[in-house]
PDB file of N, CA and C in Angstrom:
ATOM      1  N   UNK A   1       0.825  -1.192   0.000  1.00  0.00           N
ATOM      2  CA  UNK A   1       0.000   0.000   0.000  1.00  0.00           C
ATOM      3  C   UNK A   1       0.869   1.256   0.000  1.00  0.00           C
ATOM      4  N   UNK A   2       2.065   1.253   0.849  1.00  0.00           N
ATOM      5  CA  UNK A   2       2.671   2.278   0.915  1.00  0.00           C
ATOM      6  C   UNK A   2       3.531   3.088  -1.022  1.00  0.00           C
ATOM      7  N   UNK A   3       3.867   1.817  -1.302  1.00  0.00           N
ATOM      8  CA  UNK A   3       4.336   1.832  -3.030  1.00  0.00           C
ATOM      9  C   UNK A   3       3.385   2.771  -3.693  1.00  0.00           C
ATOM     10  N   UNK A   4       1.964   2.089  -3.643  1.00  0.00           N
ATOM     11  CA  UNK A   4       1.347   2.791  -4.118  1.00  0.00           C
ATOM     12  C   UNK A   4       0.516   4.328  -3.740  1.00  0.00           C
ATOM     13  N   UNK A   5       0.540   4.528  -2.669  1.00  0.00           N
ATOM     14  CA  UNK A   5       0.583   5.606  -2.221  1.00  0.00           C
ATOM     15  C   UNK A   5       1.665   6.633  -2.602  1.00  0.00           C
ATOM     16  N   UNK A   6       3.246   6.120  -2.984  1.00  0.00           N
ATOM     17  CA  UNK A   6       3.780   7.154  -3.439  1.00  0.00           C
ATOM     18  C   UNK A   6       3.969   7.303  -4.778  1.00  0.00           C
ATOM     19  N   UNK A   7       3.709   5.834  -5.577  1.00  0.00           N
ATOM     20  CA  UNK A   7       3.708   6.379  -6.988  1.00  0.00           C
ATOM     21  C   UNK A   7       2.428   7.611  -7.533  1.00  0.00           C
ATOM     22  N   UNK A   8       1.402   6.975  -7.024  1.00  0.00           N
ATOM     23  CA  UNK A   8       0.002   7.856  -6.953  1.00  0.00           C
ATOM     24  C   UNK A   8       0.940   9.682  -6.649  1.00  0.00           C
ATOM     25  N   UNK A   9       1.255   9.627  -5.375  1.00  0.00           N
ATOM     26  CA  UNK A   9       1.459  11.382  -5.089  1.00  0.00           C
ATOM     27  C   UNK A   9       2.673  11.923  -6.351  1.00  0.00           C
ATOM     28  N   UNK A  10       3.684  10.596  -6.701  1.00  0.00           N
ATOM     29  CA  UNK A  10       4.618  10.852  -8.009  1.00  0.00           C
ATOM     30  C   UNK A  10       3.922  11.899  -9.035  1.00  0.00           C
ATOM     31  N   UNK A  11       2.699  10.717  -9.367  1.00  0.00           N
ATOM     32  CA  UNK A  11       1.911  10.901 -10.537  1.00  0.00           C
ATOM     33  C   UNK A  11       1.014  11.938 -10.555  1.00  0.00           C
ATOM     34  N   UNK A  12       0.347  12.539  -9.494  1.00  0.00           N
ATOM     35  CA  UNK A  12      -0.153  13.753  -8.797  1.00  0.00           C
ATOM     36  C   UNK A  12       0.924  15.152  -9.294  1.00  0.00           C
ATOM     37  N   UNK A  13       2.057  14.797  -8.869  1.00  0.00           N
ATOM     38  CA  UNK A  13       2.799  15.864  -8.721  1.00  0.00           C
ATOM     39  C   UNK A  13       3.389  16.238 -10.174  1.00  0.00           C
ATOM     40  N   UNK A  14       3.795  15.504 -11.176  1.00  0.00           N
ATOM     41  CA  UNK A  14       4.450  15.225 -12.751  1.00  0.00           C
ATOM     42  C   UNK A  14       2.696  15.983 -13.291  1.00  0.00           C
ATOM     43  N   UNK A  15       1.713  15.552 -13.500  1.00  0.00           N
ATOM     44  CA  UNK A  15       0.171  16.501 -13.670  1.00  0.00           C
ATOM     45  C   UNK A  15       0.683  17.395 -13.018  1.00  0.00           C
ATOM     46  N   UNK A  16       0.538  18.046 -11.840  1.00  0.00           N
ATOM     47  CA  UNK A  16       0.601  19.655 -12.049  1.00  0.00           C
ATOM     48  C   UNK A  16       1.438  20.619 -12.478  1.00  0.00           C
ATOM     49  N   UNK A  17       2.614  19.988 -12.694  1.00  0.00           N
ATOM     50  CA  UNK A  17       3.555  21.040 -13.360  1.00  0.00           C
ATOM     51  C   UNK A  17       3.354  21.776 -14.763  1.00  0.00           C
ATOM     52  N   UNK A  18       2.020  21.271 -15.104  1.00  0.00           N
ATOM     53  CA  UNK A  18       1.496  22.446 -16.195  1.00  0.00           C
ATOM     54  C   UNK A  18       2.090  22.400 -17.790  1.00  0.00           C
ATOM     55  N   UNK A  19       2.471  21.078 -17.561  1.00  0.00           N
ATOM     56  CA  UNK A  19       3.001  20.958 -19.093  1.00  0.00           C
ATOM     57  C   UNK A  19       4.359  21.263 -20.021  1.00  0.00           C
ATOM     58  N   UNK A  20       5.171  21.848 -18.324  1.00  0.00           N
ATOM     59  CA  UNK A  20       6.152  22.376 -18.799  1.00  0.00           C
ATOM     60  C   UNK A  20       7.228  21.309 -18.613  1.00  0.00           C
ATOM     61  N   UNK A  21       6.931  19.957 -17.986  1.00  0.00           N
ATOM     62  CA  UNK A  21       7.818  19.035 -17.823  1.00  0.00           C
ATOM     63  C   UNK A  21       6.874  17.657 -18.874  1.00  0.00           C
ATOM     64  N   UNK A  22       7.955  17.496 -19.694  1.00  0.00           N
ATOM     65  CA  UNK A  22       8.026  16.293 -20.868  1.00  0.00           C
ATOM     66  C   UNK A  22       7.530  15.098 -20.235  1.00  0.00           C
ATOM     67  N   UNK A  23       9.145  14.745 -19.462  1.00  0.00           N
ATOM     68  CA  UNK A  23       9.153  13.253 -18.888  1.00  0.00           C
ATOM     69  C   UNK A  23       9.932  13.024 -17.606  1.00  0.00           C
ATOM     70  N   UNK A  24       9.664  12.200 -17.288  1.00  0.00           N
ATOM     71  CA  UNK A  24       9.814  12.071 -15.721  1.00  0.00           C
ATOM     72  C   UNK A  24      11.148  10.767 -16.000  1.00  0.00           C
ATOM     73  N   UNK A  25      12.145  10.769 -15.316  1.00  0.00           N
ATOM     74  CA  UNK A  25      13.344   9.661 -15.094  1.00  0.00           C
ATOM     75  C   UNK A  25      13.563   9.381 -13.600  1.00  0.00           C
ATOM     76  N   UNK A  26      13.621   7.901 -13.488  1.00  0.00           N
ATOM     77  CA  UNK A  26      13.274   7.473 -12.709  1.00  0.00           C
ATOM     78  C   UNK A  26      14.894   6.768 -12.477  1.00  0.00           C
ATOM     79  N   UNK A  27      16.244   6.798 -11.519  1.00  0.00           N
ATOM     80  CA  UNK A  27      17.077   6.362 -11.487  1.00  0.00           C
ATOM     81  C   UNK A  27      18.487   6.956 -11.126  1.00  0.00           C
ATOM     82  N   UNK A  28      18.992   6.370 -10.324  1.00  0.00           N
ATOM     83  CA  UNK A  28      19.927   7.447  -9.697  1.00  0.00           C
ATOM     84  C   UNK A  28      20.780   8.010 -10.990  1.00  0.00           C
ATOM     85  N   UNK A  29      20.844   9.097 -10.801  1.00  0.00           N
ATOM     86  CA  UNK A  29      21.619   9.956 -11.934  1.00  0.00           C
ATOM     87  C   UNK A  29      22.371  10.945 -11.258  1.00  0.00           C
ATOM     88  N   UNK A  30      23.723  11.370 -11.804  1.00  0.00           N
ATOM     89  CA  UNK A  30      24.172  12.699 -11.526  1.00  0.00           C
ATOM     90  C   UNK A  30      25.051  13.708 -12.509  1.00  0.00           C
ATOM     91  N   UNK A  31      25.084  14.624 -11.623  1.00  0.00           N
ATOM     92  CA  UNK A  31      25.574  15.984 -12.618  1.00  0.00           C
ATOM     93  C   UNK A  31      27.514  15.942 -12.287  1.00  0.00           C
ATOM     94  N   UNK A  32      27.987  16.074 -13.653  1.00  0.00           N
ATOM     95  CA  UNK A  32      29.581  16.497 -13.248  1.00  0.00           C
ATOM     96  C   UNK A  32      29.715  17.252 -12.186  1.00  0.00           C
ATOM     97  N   UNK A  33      31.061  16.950 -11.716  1.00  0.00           N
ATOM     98  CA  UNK A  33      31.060  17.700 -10.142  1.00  0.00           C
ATOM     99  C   UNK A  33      32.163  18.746 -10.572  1.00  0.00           C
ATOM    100  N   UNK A  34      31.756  20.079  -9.857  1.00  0.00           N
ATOM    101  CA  UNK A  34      32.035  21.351 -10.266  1.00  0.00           C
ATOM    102  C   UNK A  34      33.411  21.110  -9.831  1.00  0.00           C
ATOM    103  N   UNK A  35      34.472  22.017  -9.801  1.00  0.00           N
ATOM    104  CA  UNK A  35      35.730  22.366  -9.269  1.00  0.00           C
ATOM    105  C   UNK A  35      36.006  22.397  -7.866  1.00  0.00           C
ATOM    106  N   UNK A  36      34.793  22.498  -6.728  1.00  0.00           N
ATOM    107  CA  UNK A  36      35.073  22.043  -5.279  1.00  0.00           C
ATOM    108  C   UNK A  36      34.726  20.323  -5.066  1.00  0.00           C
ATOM    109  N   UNK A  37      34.203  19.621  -6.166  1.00  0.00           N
ATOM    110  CA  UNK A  37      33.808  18.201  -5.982  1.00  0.00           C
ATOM    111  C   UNK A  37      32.708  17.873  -5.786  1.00  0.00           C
ATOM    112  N   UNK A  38      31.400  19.064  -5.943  1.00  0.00           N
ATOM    113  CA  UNK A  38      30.182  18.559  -5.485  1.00  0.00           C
ATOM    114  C   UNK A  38      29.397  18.429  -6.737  1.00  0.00           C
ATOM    115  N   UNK A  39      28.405  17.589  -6.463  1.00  0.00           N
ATOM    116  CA  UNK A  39      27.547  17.216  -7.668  1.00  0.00           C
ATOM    117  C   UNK A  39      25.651  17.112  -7.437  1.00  0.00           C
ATOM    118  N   UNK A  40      25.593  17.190  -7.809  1.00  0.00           N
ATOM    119  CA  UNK A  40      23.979  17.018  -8.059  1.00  0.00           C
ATOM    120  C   UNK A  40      23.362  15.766  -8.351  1.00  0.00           C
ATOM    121  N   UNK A  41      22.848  14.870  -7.460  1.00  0.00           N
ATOM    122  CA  UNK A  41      22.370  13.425  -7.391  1.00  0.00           C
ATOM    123  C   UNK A  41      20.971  13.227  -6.675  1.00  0.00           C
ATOM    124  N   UNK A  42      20.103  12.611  -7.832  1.00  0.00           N
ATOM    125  CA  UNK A  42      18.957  12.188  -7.390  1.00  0.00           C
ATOM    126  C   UNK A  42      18.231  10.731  -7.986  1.00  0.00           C
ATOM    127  N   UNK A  43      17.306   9.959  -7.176  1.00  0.00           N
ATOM    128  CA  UNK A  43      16.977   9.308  -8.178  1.00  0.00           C
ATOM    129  C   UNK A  43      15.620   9.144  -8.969  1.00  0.00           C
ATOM    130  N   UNK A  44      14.742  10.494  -8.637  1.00  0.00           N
ATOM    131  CA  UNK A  44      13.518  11.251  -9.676  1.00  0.00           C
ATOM    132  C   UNK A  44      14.127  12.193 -10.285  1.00  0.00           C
ATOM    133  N   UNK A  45      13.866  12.496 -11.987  1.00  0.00           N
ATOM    134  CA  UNK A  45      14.446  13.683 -12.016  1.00  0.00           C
ATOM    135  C   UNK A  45      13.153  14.259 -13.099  1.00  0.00           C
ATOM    136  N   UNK A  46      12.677  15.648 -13.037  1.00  0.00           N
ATOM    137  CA  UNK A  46      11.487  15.926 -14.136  1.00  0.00           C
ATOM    138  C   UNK A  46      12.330  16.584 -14.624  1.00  0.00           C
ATOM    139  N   UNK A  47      11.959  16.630 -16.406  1.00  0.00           N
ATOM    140  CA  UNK A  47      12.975  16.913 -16.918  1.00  0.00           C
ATOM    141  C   UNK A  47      11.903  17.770 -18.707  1.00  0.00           C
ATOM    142  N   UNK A  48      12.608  18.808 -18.996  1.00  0.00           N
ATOM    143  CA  UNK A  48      12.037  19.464 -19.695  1.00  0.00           C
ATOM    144  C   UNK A  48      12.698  18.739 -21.346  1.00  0.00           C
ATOM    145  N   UNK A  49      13.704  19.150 -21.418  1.00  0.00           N
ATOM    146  CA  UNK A  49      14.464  18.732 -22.699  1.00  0.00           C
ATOM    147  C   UNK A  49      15.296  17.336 -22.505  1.00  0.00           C
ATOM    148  N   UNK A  50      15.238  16.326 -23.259  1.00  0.00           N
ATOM    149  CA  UNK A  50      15.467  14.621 -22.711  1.00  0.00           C
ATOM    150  C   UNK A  50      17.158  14.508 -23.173  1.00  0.00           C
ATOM    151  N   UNK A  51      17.071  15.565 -24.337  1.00  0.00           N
ATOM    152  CA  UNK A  51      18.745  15.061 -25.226  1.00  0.00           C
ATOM    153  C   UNK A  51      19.806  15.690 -24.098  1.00  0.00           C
ATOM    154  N   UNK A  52      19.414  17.431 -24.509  1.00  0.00           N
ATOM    155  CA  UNK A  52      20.591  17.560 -23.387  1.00  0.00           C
ATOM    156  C   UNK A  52      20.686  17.339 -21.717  1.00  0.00           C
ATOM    157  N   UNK A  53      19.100  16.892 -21.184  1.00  0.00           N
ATOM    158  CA  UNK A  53      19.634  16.273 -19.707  1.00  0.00           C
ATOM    159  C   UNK A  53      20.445  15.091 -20.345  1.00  0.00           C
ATOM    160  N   UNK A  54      20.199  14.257 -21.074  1.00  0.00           N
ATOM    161  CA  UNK A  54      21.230  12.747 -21.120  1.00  0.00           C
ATOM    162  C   UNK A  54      22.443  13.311 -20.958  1.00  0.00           C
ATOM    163  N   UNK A  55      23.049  14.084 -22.121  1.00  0.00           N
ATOM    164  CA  UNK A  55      24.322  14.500 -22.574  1.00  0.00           C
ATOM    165  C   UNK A  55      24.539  15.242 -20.751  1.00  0.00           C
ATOM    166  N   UNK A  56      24.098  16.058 -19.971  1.00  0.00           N
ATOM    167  CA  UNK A  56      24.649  16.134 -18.581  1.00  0.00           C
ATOM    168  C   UNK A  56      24.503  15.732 -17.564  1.00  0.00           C
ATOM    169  N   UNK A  57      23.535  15.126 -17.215  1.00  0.00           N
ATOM    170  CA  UNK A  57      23.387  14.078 -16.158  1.00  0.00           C
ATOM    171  C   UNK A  57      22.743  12.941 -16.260  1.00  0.00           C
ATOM    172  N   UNK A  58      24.057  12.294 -16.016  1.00  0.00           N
ATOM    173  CA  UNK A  58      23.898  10.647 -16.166  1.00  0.00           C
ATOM    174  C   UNK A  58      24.246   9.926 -15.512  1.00  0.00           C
ATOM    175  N   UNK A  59      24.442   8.249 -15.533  1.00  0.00           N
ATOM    176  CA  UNK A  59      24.880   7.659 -14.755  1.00  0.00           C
ATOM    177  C   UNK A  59      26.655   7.001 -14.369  1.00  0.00           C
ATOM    178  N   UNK A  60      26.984   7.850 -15.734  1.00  0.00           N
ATOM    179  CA  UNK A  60      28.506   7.697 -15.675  1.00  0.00           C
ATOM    180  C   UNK A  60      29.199   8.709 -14.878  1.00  0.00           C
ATOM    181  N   UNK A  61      28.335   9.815 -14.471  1.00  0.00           N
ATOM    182  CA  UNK A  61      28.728  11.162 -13.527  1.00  0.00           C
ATOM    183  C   UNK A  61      28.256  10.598 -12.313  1.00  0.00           C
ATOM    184  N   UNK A  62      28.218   9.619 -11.464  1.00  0.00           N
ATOM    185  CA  UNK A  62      28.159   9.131 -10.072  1.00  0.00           C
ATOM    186  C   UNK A  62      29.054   8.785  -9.733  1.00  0.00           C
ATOM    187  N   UNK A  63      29.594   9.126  -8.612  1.00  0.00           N
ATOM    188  CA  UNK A  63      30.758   9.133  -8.018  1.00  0.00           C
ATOM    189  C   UNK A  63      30.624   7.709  -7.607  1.00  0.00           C
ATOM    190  N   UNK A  64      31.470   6.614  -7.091  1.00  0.00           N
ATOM    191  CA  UNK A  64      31.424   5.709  -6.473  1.00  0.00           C
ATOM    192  C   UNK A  64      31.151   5.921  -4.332  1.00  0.00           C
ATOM    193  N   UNK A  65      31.933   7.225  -3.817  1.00  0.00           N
ATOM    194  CA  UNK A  65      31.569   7.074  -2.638  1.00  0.00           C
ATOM    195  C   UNK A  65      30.326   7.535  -2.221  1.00  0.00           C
TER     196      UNK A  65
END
């Protein structure tokens, strides 16, 4: 019950953003890590344009620790 309770609020939340988000990715992904080492890691990501999120955050930009 709980699964579905959060895919449901997922699916709730991807509807209201008004059309301005395409598609939804589902999987840990991250962003190159800037010049102090930090990066940007999640594993929902809404996403407007699909080519260039691939081309910058992906799964080859996850750090191992």
């Amino acid at each position: 019950m709980k699964i579905l309770s959060i895919l449901s609020l997922l699916l709730v939340l991807t509807n209201c953003a008004g059309g301005k988000i395409s598609s939804m990715k589902v999987g840990k992904r991250c962003s190159q890590a800037d010049a102090n080492g930090f990066q940007e890691s999640s594993y929902i990501w809404l996403i407007q344009d699909v080519k260039a999120f691939d081309a910058r955050i992906n799964k080859a930009n996850c750090s191992d620790s």
